[in-house]
C-alpha atoms as a PDB file:
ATOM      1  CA  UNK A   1     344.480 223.078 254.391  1.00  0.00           C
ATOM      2  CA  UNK A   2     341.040 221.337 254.389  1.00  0.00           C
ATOM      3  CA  UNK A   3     339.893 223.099 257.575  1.00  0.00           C
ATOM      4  CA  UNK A   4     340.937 226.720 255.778  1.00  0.00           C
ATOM      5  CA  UNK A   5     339.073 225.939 252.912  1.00  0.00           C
ATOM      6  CA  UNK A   6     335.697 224.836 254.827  1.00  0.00           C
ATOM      7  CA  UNK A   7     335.986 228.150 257.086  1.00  0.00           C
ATOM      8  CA  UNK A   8     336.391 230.379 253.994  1.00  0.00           C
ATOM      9  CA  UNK A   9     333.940 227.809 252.173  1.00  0.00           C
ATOM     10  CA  UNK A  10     331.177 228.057 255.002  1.00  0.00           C
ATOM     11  CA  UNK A  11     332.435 232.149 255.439  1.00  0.00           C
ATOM     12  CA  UNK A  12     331.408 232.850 252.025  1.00  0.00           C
ATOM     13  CA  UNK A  13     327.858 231.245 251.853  1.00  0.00           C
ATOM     14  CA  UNK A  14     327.132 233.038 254.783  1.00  0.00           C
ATOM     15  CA  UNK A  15     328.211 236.591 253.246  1.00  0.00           C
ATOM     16  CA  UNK A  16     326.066 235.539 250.100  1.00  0.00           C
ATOM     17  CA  UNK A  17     323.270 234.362 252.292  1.00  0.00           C
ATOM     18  CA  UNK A  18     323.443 238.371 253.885  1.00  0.00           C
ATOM     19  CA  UNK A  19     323.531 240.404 251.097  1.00  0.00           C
ATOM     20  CA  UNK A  20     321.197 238.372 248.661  1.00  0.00           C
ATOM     21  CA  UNK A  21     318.859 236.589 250.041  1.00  0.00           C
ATOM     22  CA  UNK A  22     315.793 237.261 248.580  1.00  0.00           C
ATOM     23  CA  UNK A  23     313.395 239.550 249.891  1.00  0.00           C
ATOM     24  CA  UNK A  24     315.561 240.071 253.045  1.00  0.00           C
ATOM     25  CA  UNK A  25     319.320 240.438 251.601  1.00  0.00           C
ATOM     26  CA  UNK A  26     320.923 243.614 251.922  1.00  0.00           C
ATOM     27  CA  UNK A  27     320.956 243.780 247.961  1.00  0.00           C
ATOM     28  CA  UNK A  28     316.957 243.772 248.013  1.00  0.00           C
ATOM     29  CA  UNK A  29     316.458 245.846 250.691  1.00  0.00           C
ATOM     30  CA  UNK A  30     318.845 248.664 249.209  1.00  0.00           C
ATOM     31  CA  UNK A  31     316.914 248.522 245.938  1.00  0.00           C
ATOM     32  CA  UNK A  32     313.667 248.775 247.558  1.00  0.00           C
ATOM     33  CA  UNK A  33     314.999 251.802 249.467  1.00  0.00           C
ATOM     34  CA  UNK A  34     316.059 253.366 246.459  1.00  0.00           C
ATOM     35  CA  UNK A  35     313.000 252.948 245.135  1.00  0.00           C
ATOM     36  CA  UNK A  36     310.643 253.881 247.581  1.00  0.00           C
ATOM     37  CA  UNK A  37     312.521 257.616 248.300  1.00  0.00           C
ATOM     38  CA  UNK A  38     312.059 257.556 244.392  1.00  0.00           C
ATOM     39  CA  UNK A  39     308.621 257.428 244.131  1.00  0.00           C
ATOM     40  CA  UNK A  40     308.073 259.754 248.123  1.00  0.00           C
ATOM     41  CA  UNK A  41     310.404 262.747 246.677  1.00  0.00           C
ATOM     42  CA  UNK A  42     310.592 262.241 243.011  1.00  0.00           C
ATOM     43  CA  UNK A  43     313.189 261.295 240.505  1.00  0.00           C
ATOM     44  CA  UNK A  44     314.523 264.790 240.096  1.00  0.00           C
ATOM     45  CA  UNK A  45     314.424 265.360 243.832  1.00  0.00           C
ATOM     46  CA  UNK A  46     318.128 266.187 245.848  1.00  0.00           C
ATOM     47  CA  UNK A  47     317.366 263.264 247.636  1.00  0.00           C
ATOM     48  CA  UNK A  48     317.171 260.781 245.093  1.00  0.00           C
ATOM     49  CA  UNK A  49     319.997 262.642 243.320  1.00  0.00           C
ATOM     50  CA  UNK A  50     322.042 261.923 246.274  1.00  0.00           C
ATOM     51  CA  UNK A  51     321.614 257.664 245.973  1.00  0.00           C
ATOM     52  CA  UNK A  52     320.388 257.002 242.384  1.00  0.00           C
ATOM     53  CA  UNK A  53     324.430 256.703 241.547  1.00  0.00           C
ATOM     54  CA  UNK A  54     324.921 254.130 243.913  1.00  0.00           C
ATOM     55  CA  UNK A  55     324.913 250.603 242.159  1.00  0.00           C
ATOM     56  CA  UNK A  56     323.125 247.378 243.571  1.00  0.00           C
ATOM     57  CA  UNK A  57     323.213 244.461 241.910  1.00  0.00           C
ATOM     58  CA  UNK A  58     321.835 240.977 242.520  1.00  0.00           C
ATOM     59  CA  UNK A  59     324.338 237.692 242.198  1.00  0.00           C
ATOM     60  CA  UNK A  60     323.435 234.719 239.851  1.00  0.00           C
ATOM     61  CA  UNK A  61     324.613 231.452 240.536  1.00  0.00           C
END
């Protein structure tokens, strides 16, 4: 039971190291994406039409 727990223990920090690290997390990266084809085609651009409904947010401990 122990030895589950540390896998999905240790499994977890790494998935939460990923996605929001800061700066380099997936979560950051994806905003700063979002932002950048934002400010290159516009906010009323089909491009940024296409991603501005897709939500990002960053996890608080």
């Amino acid at each position: 039971m122990a030895t589950a727990y540390t896998a999905v223990s240790n499994a977890r920090l790494e998935r939460n190291r990923i996605l929001y690290q800061e700066n380099t997390g997936l979560v950051d990266t994806a905003l700063g994406v979002k932002k950048y084809i934002k400010s290159v085609y516009g906010a009323a651009s089909p491009e940024y039409n296409q991603i501005k409904g897709i939500k990002f947010k960053n996890y608080k401990d």
